[in-house]
N, C-alpha and C. Protein backbone atom coordinates (compact mmCIF):
# COMPACT_ATOMS: atom_id res chain seq x y z
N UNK A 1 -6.84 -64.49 2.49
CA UNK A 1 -6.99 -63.05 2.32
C UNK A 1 -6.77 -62.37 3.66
N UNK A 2 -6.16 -61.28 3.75
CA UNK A 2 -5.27 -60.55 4.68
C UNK A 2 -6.17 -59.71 4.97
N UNK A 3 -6.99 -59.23 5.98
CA UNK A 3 -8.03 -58.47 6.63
C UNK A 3 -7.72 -57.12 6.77
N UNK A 4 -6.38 -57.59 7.74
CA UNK A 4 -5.87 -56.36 8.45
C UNK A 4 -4.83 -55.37 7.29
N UNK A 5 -4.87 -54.06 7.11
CA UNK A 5 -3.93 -53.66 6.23
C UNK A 5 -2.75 -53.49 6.25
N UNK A 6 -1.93 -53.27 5.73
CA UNK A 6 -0.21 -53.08 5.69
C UNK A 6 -0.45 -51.51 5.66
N UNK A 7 1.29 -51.85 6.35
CA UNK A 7 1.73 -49.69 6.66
C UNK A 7 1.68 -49.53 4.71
N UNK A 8 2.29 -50.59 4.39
CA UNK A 8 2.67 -50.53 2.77
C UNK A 8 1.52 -49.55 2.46
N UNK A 9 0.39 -50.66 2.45
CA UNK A 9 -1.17 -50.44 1.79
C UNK A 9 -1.56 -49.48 2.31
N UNK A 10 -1.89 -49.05 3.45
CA UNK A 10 -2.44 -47.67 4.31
C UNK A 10 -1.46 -46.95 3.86
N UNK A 11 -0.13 -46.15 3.16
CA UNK A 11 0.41 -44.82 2.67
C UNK A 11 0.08 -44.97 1.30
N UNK A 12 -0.14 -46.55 0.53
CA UNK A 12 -0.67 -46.14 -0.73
C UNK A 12 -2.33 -45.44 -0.71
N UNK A 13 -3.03 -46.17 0.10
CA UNK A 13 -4.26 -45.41 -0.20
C UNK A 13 -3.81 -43.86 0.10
N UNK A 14 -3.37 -44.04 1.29
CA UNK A 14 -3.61 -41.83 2.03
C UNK A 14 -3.00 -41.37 0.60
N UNK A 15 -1.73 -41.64 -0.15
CA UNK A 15 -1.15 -40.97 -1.43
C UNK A 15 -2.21 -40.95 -1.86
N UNK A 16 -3.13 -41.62 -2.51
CA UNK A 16 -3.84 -41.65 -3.37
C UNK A 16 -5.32 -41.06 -3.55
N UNK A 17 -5.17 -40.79 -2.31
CA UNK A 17 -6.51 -40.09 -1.81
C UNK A 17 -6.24 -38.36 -1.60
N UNK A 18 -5.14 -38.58 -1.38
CA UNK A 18 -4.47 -36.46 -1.84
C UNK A 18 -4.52 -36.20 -3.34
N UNK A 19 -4.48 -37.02 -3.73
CA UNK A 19 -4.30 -36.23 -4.96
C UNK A 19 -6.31 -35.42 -5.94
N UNK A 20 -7.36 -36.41 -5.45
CA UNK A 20 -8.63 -35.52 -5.71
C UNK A 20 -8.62 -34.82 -4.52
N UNK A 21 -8.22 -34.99 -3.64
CA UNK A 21 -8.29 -33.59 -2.51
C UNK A 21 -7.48 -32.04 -2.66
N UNK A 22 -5.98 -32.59 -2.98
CA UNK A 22 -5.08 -31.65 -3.42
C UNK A 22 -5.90 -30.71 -4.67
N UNK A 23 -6.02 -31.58 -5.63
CA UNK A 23 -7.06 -30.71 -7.09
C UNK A 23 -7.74 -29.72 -6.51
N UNK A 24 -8.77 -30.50 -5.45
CA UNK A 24 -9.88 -29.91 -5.35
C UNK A 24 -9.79 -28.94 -4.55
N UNK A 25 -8.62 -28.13 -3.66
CA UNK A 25 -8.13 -27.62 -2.78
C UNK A 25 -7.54 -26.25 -4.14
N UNK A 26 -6.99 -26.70 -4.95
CA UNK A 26 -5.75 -25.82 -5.78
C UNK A 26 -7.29 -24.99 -6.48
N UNK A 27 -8.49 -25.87 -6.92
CA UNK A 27 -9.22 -25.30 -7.86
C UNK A 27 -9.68 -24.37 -6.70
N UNK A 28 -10.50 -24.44 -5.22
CA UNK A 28 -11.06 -23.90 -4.95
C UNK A 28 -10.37 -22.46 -4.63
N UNK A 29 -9.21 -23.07 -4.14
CA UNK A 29 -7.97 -21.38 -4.03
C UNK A 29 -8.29 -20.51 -5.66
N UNK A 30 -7.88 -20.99 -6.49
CA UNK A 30 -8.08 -20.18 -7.56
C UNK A 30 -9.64 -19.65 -7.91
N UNK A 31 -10.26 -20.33 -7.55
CA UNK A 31 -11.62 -20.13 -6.99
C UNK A 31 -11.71 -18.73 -6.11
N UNK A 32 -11.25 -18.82 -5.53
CA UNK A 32 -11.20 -17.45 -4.46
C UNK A 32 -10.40 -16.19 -5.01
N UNK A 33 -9.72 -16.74 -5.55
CA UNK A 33 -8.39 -15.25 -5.94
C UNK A 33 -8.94 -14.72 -7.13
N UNK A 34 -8.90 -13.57 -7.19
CA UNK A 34 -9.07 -12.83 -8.20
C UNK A 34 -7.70 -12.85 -9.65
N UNK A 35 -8.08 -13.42 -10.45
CA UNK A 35 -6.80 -13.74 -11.42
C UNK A 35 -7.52 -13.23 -12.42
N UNK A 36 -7.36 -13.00 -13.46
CA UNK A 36 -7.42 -12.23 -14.83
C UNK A 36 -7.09 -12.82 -16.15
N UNK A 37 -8.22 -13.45 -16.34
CA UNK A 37 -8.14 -14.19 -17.53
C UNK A 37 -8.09 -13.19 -18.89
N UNK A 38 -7.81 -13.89 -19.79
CA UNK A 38 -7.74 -12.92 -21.14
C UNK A 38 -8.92 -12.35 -21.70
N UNK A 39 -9.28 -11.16 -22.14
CA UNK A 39 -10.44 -10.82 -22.18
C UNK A 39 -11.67 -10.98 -21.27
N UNK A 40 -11.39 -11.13 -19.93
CA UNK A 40 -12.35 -11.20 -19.00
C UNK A 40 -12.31 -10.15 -17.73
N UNK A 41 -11.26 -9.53 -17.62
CA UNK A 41 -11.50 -8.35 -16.64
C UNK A 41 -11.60 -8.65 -15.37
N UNK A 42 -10.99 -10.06 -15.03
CA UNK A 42 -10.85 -10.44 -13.74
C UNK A 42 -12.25 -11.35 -13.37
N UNK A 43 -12.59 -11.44 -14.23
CA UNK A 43 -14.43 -12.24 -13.64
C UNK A 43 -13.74 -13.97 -13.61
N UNK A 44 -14.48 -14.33 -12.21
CA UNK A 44 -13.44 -16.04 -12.22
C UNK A 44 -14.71 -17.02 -12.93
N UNK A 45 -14.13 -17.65 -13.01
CA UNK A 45 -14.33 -19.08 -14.00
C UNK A 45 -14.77 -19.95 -12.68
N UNK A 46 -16.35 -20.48 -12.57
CA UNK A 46 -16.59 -21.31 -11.77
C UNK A 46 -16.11 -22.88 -11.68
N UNK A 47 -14.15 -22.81 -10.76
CA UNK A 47 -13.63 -24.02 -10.95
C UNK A 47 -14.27 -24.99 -9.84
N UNK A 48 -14.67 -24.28 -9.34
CA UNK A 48 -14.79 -25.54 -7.77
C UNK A 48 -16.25 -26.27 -8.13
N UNK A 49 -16.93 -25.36 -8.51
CA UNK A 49 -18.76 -26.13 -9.03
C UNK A 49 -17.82 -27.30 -10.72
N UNK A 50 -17.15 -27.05 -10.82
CA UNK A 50 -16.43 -28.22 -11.81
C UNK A 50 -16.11 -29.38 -11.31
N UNK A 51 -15.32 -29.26 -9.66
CA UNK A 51 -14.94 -30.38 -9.16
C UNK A 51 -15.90 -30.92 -8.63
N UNK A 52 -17.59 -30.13 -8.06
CA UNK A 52 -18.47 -30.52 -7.63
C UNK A 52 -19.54 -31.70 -8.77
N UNK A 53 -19.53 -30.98 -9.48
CA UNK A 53 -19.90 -31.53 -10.94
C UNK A 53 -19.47 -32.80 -11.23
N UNK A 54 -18.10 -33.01 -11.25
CA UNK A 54 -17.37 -34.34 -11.86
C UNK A 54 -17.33 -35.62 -10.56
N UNK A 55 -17.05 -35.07 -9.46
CA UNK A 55 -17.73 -36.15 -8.19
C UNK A 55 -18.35 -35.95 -8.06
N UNK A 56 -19.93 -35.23 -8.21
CA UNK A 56 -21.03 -36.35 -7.71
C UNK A 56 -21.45 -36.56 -9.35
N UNK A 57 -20.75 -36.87 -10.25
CA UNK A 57 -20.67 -38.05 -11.39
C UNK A 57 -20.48 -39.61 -11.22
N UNK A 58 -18.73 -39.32 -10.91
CA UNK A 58 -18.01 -40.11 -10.82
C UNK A 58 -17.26 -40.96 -9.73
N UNK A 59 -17.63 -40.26 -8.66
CA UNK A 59 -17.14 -40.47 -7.44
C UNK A 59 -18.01 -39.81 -6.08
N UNK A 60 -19.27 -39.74 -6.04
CA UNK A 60 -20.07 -39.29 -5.07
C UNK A 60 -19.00 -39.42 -3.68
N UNK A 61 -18.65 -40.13 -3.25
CA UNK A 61 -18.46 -40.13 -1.99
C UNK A 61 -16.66 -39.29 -1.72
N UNK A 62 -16.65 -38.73 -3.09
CA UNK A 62 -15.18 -38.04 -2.49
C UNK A 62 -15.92 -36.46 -2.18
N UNK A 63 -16.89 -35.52 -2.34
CA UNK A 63 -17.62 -34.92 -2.27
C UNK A 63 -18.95 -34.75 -1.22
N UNK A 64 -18.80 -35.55 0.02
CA UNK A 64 -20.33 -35.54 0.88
C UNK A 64 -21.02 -34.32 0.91
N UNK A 65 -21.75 -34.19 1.41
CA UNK A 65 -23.04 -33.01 1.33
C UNK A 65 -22.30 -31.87 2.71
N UNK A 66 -21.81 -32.12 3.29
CA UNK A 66 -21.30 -31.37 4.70
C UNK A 66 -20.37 -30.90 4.16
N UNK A 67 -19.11 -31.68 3.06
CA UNK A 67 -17.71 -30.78 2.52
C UNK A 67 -18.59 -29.88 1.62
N UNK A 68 -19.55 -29.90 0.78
CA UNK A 68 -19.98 -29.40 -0.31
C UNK A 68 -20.43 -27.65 0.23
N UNK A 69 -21.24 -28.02 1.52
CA UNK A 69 -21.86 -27.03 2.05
C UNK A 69 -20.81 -25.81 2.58
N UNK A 70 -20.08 -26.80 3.70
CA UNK A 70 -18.67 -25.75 4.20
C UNK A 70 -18.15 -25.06 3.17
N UNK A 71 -17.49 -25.68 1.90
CA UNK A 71 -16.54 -25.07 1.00
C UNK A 71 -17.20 -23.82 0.49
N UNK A 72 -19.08 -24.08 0.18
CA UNK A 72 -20.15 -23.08 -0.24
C UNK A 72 -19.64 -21.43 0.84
N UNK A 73 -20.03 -22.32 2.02
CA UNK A 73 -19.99 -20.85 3.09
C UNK A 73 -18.57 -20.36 3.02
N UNK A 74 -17.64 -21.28 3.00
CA UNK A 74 -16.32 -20.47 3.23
C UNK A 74 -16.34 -19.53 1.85
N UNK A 75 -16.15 -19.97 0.64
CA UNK A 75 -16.38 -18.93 -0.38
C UNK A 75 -16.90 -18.20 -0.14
N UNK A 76 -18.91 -17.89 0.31
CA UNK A 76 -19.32 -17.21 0.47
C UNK A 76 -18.30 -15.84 1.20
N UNK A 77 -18.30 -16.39 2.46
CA UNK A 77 -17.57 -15.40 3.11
C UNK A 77 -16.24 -15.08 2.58
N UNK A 78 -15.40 -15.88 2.08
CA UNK A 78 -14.30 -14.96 1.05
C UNK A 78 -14.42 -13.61 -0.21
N UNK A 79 -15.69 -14.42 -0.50
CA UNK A 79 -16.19 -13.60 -1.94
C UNK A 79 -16.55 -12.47 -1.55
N UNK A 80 -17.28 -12.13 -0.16
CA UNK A 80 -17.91 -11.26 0.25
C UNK A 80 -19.46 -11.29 0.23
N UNK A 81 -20.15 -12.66 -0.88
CA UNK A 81 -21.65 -12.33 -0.92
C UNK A 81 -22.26 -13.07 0.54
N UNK A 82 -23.39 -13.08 0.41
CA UNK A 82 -24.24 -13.12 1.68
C UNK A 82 -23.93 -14.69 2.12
N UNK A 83 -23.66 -14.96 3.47
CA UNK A 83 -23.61 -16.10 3.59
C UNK A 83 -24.77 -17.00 3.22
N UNK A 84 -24.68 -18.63 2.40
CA UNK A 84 -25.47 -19.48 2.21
C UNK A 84 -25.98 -19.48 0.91
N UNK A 85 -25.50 -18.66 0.03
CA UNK A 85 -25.18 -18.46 -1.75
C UNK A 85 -25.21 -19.32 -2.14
N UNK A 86 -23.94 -19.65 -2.03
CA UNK A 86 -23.01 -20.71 -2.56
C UNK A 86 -23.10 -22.27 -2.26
N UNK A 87 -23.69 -22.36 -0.93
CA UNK A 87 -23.62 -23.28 -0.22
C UNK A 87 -25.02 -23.99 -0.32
N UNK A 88 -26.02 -22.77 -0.30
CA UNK A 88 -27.27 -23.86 -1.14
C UNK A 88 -26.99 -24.25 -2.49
N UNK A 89 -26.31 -23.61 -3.14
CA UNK A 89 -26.46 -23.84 -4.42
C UNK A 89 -25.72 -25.24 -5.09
N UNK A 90 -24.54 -24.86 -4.36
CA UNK A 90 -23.62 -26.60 -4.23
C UNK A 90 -24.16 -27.40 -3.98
N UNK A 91 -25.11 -27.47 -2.63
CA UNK A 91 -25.67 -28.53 -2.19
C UNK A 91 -26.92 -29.03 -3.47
N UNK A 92 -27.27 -27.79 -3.74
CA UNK A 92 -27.95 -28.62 -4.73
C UNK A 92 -27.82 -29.00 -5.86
N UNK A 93 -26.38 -28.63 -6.69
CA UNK A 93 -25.99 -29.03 -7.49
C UNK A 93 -25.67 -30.61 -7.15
N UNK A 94 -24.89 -30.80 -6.21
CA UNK A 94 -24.63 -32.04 -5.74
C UNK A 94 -25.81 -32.93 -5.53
N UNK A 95 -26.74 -32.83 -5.00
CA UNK A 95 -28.13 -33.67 -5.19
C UNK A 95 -28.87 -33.66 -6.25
N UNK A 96 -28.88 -32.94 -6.98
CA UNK A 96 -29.28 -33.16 -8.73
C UNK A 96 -28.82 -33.96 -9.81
N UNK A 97 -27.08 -33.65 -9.67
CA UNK A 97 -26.29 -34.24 -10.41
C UNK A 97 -25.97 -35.62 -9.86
N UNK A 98 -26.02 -36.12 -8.40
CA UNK A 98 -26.18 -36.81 -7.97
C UNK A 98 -27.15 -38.32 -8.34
N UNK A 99 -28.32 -37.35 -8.38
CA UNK A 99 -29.27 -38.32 -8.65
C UNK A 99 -29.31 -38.28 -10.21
N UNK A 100 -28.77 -37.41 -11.15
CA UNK A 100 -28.80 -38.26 -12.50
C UNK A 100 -27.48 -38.59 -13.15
N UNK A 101 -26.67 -39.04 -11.96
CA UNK A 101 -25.55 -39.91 -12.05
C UNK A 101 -25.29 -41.05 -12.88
N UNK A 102 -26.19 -41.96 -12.66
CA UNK A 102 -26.39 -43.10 -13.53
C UNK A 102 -26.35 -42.41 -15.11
N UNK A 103 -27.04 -41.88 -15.05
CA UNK A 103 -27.39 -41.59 -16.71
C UNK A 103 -26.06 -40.97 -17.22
N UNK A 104 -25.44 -40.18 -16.31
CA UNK A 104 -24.49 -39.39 -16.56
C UNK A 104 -23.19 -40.12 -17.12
N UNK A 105 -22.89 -41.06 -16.11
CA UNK A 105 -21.57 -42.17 -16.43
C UNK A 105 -21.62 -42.78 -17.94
N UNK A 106 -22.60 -43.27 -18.41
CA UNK A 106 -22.33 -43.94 -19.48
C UNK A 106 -22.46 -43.14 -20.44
N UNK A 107 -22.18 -41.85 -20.38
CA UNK A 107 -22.69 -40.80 -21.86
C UNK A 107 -21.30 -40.70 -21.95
N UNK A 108 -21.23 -40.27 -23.21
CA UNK A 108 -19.82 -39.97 -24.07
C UNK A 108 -19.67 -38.53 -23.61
N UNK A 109 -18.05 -38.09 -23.42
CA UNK A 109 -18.06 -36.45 -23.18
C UNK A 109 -18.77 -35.49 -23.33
N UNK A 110 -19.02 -34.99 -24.74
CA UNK A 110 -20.02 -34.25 -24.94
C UNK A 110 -21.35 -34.39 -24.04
N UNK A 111 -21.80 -35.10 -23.48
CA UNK A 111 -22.96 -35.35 -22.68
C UNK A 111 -23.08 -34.63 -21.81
N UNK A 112 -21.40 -35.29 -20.83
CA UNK A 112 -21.32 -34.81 -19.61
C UNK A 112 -20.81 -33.34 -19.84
N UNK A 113 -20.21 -32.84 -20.58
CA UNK A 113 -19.94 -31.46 -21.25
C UNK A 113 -21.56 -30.49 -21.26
N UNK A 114 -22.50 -31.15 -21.62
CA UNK A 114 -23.59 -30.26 -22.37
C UNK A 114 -24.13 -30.50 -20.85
N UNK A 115 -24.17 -31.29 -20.00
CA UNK A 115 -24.84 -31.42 -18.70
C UNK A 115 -24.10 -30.42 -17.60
N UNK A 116 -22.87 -29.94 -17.87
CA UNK A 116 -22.15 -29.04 -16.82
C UNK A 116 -22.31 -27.48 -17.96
N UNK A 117 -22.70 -27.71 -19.01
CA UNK A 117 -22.90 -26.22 -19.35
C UNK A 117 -24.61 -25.67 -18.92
N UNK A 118 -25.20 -26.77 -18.82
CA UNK A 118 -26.42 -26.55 -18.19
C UNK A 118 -26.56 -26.20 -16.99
N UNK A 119 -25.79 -26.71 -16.38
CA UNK A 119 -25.30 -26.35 -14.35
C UNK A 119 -25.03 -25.29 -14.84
N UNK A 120 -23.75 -25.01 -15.27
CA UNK A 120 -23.44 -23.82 -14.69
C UNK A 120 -23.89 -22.38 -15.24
N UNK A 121 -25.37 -22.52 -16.21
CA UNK A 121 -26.05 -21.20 -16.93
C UNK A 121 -27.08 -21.26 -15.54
N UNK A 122 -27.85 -22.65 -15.18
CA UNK A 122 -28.75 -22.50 -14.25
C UNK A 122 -27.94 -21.87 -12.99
N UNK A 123 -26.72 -22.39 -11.92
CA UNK A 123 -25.93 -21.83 -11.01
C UNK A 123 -26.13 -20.79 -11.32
N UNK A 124 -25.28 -19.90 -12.33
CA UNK A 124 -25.01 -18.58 -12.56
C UNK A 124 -26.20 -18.11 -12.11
N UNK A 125 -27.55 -17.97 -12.50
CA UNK A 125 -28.50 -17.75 -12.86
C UNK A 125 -29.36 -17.71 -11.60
N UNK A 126 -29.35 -18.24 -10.72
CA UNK A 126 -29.93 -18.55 -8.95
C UNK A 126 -29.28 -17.72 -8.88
N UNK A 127 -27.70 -17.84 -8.48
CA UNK A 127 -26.91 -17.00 -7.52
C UNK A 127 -26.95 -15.78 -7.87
N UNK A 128 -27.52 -15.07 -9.04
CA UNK A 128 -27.43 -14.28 -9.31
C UNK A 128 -29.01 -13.44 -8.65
N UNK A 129 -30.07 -14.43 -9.44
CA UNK A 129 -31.06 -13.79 -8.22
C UNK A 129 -30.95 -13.74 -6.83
N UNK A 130 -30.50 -14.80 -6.56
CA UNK A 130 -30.55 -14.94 -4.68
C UNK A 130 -29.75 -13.58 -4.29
N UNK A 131 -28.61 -13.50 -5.11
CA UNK A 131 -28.01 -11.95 -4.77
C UNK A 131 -28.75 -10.82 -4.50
N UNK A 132 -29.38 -11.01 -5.95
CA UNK A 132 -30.25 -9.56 -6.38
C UNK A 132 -31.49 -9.51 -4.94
N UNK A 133 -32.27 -10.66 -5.00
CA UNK A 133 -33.16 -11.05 -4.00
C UNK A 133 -32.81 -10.47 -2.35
N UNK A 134 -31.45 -10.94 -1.87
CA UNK A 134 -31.08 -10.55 -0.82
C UNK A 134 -30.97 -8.63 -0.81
N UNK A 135 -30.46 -8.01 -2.27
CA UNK A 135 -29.92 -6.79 -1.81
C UNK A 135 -30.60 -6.08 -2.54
N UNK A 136 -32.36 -6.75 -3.27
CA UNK A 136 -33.50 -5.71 -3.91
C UNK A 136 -32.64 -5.03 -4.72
N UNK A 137 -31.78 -5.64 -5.41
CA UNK A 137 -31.02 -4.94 -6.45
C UNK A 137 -30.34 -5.58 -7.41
N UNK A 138 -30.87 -6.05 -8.25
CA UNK A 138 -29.92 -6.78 -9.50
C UNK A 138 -29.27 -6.09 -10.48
N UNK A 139 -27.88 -6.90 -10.39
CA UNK A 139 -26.64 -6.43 -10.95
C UNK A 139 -27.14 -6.42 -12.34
N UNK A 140 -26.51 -6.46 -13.39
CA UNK A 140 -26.40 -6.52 -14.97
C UNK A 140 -25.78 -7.84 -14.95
N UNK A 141 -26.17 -8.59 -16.39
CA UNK A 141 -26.11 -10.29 -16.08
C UNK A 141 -25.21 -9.93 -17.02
N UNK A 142 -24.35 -8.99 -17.47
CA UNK A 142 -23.22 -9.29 -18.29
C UNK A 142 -22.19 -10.04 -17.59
N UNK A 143 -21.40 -9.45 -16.83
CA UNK A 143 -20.63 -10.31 -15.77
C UNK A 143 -20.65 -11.52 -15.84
N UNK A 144 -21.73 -12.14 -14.94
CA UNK A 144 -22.26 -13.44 -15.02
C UNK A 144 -22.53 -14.41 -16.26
N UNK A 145 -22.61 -13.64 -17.18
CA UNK A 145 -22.60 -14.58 -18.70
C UNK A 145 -21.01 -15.08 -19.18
N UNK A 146 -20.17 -13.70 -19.08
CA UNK A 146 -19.35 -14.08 -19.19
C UNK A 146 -18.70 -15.06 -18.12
N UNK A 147 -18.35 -15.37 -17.26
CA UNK A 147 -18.07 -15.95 -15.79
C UNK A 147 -18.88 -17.28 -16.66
N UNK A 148 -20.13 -17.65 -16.87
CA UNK A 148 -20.46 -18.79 -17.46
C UNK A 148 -19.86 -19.44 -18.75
N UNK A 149 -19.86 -18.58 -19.48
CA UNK A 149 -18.80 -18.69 -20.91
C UNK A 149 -17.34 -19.23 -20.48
N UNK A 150 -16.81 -18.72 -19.51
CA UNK A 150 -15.71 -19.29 -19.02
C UNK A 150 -15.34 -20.41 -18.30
N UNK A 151 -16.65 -20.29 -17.64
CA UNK A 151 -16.72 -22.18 -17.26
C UNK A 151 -16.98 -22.54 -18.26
N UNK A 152 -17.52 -22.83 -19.13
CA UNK A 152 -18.27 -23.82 -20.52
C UNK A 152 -16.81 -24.13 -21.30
N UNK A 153 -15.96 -22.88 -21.35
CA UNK A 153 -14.84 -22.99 -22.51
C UNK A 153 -13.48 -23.90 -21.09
N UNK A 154 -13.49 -23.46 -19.61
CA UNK A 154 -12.42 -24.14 -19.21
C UNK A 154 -12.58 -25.69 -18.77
N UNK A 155 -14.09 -26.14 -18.96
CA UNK A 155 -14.08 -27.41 -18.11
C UNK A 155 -13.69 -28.59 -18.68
N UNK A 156 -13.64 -28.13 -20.16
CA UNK A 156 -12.85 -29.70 -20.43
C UNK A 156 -11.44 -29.77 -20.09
N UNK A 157 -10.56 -28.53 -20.31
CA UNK A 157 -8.80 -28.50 -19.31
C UNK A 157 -9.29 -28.97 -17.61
N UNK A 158 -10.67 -29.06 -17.02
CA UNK A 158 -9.59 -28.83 -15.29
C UNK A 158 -10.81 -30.35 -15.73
N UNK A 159 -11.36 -30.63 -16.62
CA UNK A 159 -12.01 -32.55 -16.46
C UNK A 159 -10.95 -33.42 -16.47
N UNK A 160 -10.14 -33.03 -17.21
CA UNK A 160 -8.48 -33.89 -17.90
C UNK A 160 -8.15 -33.83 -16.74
N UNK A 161 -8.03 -33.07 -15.79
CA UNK A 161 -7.17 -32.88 -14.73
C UNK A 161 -8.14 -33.63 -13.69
N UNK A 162 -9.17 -33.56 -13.46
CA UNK A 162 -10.16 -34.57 -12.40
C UNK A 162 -10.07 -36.10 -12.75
N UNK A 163 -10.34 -36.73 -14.11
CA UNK A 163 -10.16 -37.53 -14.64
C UNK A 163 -8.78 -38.06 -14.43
N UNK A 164 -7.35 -37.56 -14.74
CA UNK A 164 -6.18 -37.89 -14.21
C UNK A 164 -5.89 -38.49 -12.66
N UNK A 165 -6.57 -37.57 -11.72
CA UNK A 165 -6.49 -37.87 -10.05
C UNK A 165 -7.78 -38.90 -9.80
N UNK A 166 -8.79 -38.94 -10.86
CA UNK A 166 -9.53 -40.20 -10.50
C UNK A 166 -9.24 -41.62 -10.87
N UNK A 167 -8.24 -41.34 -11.71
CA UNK A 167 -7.49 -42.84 -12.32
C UNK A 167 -6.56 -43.35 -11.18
N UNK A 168 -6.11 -42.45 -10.22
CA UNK A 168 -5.24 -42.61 -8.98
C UNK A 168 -5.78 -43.35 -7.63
N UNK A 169 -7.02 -42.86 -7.64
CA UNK A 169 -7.69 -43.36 -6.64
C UNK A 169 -8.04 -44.86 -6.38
N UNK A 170 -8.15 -45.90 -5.52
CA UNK A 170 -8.14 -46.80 -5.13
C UNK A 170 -9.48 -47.08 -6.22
N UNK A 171 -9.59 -48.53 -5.89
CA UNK A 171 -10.56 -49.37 -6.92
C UNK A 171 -11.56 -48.83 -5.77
N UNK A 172 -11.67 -49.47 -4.60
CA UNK A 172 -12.58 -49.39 -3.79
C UNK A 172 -11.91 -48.25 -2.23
N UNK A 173 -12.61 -46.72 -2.31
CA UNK A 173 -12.29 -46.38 -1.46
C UNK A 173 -12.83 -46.60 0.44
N UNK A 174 -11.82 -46.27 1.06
CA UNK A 174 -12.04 -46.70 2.41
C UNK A 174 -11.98 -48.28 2.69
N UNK A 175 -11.44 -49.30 1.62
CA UNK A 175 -11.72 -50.35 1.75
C UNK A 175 -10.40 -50.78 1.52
N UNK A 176 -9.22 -50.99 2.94
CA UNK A 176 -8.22 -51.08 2.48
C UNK A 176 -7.94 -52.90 1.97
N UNK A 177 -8.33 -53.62 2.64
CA UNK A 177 -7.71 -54.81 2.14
C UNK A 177 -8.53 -55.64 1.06
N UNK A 178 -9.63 -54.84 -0.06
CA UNK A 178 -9.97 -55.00 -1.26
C UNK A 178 -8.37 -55.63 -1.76
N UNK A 179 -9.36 -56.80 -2.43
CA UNK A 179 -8.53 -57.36 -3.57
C UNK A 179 -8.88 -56.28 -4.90
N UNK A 180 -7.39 -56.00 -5.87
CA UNK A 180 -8.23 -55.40 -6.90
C UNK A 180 -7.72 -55.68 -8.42
């Protein structure tokens, strides 16, 4: 057994390792932009707490707690709300879902479906106080229901699409000269 890796083997992993990065890059951009879904009036669809959701399922370590947090603040500050929104809230989505990982993997879709419609009514639902909390002024939770409704109805299209780039990924990541 060959220790050291090949140029071969080192461009297959880096390929293979862009492609849940690339996703998770395209969701969080659309994440940021204001786009206009049908009957929604421009309210976005929480894609990036989707990709947060499905690695620390399925893949904890493509997701660490430091990318989770940054991506939080940078939104924050794109979105305009108060810095550290977003970024507690990720983080703790990611340590929740984290820790009921196990349970999570072996459930049939619907499971993991009814477990990310639960994230994302509770998410909605913080960020929405922490808002209100920060500016002694809470919005109307219409917005925000809908924005949840739209995650619930898009996450099985961008799971197909996480699920696709996780079939890509190495058996064992960071571990180039795994036999597999």
């Amino acid at each position: 057994m060959n220790a050291i890796p090949t140029v071969i083997e080192r461009l297959d992993f880096g390929g293979r390792m862009v492609a849940p990065y690339g996703l998770m890059v395209a969701l969080f951009i659309f994440n940021t932009i204001s786009l206009s879904y049908p009957l929604t009036g421009g309210i976005k669809a929480p894609l990036f707490l989707m990709t947060i959701y499905y690695w620390s399922i399925f893949r904890p370590t493509i997701v660490p707690a430091w990318l989770v947090f940054a991506a939080g603040g940078v939104l924050d500050i794109l979105s305009g709300l108060p810095l550290g929104i977003n970024a507690f809230v990720f983080v703790a989505v990611q340590w929740i879902v984290s820790d009921q990982r196990r349970f999570l993997m072996g459930q049939p879709f619907i499971m993991v479906w009814s477990g990310f419609c639960l994230v994302v009514v509770l998410t909605g639902l913080v960020q929405w106080f922490l808002f209100g909390l920060v500016h002694l002024h809470w919005t109307p939770l219409h917005p925000v229901w809908i924005s949840m409704v739209l995650g619930m109805f898009i996450f099985p299209l961008v799971n197909v699409m996480l699920h696709l780039t996780h079939k890509l990924l190495p058996v064992r990541s960071g571990n180039f000269g795994a036999q597999r």
